[in-house]
N, C-alpha and C. Protein backbone atom coordinates (compact mmCIF):
# COMPACT_ATOMS: atom_id res chain seq x y z
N UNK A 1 3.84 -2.85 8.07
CA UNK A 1 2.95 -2.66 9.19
C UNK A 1 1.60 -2.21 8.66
N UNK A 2 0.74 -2.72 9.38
CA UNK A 2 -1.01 -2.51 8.63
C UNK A 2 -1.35 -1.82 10.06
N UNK A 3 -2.14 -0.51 9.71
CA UNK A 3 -2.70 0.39 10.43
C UNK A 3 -4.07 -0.11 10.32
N UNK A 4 -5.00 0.10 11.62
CA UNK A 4 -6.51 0.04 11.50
C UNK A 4 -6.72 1.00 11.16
N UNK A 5 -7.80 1.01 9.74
CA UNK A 5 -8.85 1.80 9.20
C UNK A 5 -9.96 1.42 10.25
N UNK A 6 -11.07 0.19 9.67
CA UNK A 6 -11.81 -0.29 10.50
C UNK A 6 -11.78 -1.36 10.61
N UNK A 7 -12.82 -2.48 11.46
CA UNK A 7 -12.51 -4.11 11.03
C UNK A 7 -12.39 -4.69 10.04
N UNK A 8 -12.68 -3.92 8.65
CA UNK A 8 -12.43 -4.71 7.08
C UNK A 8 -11.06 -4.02 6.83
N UNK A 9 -10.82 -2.72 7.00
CA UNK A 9 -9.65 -2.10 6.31
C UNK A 9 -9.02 -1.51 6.79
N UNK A 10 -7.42 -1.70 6.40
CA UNK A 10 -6.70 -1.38 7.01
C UNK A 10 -5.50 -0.82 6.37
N UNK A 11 -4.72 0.29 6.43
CA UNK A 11 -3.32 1.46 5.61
C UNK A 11 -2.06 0.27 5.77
N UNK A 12 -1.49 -0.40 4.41
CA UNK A 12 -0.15 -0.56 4.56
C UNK A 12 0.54 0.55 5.09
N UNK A 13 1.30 0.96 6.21
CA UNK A 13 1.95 1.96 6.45
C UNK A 13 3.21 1.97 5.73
N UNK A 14 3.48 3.21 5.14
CA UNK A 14 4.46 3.35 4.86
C UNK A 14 5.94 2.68 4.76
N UNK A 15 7.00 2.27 3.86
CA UNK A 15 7.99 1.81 3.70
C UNK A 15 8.48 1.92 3.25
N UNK A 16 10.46 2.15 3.03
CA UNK A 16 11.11 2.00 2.05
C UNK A 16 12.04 1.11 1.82
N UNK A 17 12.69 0.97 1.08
CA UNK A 17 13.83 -0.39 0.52
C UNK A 17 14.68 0.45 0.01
N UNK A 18 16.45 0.40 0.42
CA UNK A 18 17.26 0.83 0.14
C UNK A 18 18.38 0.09 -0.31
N UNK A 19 19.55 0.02 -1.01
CA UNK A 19 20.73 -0.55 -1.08
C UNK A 19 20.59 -1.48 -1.88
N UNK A 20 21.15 -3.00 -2.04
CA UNK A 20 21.76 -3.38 -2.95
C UNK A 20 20.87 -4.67 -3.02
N UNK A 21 19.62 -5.29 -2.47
CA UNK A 21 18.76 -6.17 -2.70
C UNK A 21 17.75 -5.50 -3.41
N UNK A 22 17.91 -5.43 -4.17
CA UNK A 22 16.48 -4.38 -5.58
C UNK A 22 15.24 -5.17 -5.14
N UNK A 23 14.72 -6.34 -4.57
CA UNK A 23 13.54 -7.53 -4.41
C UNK A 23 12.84 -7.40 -2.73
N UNK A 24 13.72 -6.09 -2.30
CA UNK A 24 13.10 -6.11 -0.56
C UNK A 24 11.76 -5.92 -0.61
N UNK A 25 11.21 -4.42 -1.37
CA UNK A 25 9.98 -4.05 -1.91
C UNK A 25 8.81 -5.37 -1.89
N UNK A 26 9.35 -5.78 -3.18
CA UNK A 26 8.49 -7.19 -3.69
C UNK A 26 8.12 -7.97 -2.10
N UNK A 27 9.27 -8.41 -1.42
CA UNK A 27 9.14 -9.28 -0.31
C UNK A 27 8.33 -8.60 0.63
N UNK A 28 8.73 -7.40 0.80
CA UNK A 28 7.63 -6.84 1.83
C UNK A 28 6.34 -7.17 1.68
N UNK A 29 6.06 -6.45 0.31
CA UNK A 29 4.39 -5.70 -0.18
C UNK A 29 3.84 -7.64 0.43
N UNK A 30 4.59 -8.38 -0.38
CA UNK A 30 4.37 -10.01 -0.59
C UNK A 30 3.65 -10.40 0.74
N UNK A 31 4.37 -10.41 1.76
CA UNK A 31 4.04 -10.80 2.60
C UNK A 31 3.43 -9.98 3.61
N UNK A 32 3.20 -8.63 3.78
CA UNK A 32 2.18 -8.01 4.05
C UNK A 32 1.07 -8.22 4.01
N UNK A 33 0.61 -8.42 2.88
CA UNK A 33 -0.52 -8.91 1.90
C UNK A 33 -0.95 -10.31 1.90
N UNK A 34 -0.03 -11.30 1.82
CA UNK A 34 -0.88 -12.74 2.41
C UNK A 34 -0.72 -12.62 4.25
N UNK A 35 0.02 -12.02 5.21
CA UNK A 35 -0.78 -11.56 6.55
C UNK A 35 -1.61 -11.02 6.55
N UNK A 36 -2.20 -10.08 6.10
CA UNK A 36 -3.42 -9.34 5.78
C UNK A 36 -4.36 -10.25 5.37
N UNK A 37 -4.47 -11.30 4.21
CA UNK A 37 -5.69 -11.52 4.03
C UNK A 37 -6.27 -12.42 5.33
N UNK A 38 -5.72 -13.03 6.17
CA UNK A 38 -6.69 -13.46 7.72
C UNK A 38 -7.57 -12.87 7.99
N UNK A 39 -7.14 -11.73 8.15
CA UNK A 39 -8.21 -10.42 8.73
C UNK A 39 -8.87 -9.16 8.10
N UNK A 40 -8.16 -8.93 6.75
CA UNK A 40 -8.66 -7.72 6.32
C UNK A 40 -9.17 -8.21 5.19
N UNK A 41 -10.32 -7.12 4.84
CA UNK A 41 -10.95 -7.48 3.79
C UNK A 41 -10.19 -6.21 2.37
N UNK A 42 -9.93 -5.06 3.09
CA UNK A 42 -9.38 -4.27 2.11
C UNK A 42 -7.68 -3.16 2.20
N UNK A 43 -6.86 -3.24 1.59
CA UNK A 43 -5.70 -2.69 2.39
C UNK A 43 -5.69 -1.04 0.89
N UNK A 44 -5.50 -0.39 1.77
CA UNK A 44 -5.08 0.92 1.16
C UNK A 44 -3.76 1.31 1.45
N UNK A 45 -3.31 1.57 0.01
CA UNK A 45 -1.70 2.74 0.11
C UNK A 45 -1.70 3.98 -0.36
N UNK A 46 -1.37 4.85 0.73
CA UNK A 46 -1.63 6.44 0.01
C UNK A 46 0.46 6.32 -0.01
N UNK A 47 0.67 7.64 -1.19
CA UNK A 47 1.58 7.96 -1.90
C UNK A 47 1.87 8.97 -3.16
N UNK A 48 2.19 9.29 -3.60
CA UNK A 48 2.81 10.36 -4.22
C UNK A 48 2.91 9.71 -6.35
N UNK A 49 3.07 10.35 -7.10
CA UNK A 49 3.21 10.44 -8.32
C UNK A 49 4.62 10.48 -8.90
N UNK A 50 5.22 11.10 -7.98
CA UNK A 50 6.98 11.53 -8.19
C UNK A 50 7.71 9.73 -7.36
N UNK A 51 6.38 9.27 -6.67
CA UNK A 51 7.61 8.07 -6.18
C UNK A 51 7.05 6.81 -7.22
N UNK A 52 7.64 7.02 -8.33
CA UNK A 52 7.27 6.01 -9.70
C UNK A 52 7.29 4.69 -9.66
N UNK A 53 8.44 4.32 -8.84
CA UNK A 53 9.00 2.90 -8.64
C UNK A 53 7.48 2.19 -7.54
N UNK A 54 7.32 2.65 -6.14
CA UNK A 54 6.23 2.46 -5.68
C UNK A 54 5.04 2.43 -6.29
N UNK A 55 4.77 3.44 -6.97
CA UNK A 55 3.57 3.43 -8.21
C UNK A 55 3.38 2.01 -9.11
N UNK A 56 4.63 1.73 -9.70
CA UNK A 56 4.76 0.61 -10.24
C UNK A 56 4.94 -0.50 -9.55
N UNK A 57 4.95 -0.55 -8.48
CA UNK A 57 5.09 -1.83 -7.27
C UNK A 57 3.98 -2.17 -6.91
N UNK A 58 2.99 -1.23 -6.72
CA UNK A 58 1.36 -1.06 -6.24
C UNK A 58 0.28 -1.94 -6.93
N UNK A 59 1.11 -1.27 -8.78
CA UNK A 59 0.30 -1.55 -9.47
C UNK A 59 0.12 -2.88 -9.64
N UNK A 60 1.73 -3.39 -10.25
CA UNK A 60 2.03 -4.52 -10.63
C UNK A 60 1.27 -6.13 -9.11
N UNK A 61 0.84 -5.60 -8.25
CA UNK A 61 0.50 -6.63 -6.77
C UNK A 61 -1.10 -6.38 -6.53
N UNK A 62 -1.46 -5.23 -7.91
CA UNK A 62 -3.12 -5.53 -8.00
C UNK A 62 -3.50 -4.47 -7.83
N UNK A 63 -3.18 -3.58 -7.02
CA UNK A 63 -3.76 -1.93 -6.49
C UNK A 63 -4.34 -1.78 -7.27
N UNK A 64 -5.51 -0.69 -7.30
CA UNK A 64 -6.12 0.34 -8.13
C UNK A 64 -6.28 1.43 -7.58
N UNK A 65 -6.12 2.41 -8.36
CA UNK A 65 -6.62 3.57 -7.89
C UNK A 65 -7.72 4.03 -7.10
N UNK A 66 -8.35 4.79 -6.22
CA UNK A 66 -9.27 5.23 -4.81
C UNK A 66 -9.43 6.66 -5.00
N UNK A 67 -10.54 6.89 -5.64
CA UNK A 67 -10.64 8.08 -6.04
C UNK A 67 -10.91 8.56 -4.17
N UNK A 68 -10.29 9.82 -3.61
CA UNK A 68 -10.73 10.17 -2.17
C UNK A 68 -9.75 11.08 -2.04
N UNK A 69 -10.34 11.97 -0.92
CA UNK A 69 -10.12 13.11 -0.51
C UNK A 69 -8.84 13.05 0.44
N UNK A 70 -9.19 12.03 0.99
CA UNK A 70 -8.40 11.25 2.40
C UNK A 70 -6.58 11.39 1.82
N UNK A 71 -5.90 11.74 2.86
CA UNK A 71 -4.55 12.09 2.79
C UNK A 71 -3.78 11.27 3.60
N UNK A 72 -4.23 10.24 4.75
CA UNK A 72 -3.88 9.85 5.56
C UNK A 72 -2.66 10.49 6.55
N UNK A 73 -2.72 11.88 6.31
CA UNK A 73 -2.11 12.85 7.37
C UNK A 73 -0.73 13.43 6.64
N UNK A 74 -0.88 12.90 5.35
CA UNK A 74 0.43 13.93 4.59
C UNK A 74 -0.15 15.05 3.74
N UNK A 75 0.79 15.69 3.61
CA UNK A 75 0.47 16.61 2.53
C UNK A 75 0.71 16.21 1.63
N UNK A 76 1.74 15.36 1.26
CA UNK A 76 2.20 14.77 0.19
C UNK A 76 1.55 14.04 -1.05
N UNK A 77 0.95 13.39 -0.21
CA UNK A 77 0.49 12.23 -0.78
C UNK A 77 -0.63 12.97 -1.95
N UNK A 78 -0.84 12.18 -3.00
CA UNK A 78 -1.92 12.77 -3.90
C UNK A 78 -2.30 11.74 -4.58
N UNK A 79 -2.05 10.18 -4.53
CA UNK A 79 -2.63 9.08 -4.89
C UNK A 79 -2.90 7.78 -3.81
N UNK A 80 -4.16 7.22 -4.27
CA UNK A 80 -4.26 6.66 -2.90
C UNK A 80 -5.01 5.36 -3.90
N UNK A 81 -4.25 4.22 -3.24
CA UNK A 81 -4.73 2.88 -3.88
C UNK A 81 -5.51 1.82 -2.96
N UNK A 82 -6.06 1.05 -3.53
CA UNK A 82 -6.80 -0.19 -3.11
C UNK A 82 -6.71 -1.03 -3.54
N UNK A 83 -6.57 -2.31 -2.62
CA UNK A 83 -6.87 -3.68 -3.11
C UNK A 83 -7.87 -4.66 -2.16
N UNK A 84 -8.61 -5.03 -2.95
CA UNK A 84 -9.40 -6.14 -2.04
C UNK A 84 -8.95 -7.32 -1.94
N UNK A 85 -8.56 -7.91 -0.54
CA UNK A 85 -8.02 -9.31 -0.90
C UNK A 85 -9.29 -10.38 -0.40
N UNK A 86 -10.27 -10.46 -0.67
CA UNK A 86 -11.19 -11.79 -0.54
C UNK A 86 -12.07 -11.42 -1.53
């Protein structure tokens, strides 16, 4: 699910993948991301350091790091990524 930031950008919201298909992740982020590019110009994921596997899911589909203050309403969170898709 993509949250409005503004008309260019917009928060993958949050997700997890459990149980015995290890490739749900992949399929999600996947197709999130080519729905997204119609309309958004930039998608952000805020998240955590301790959730490694996501870290490495982020990375590996292009993310970069977003240097910012912005928490998107967790406490948790202490890394926050970007990707531009156009």
């Amino acid at each position: 699910m993509l949250c409005i930031i503004d008309d260019e950008n917009y928060e993958l919201c949050k997700y997890a993948s459990i149980g015995e298909v290890k490739e749900t992740g992949n399929l999600v982020l996947e197709n999130a991301l080519n729905d997204a590019k119609g309309f958004a110009k930039r998608i952000f994921i805020a998240t955590n350091t301790k959730c490694k596997a996501t870290v490495h899911l982020y990375e590996k589909f292009g993310f970069k790091l977003f240097e910012s203050d912005e928490k998107f309403g967790f406490d948790r969170v202490n890394l926050l990524y970007e990707k531009y898709l156009n």
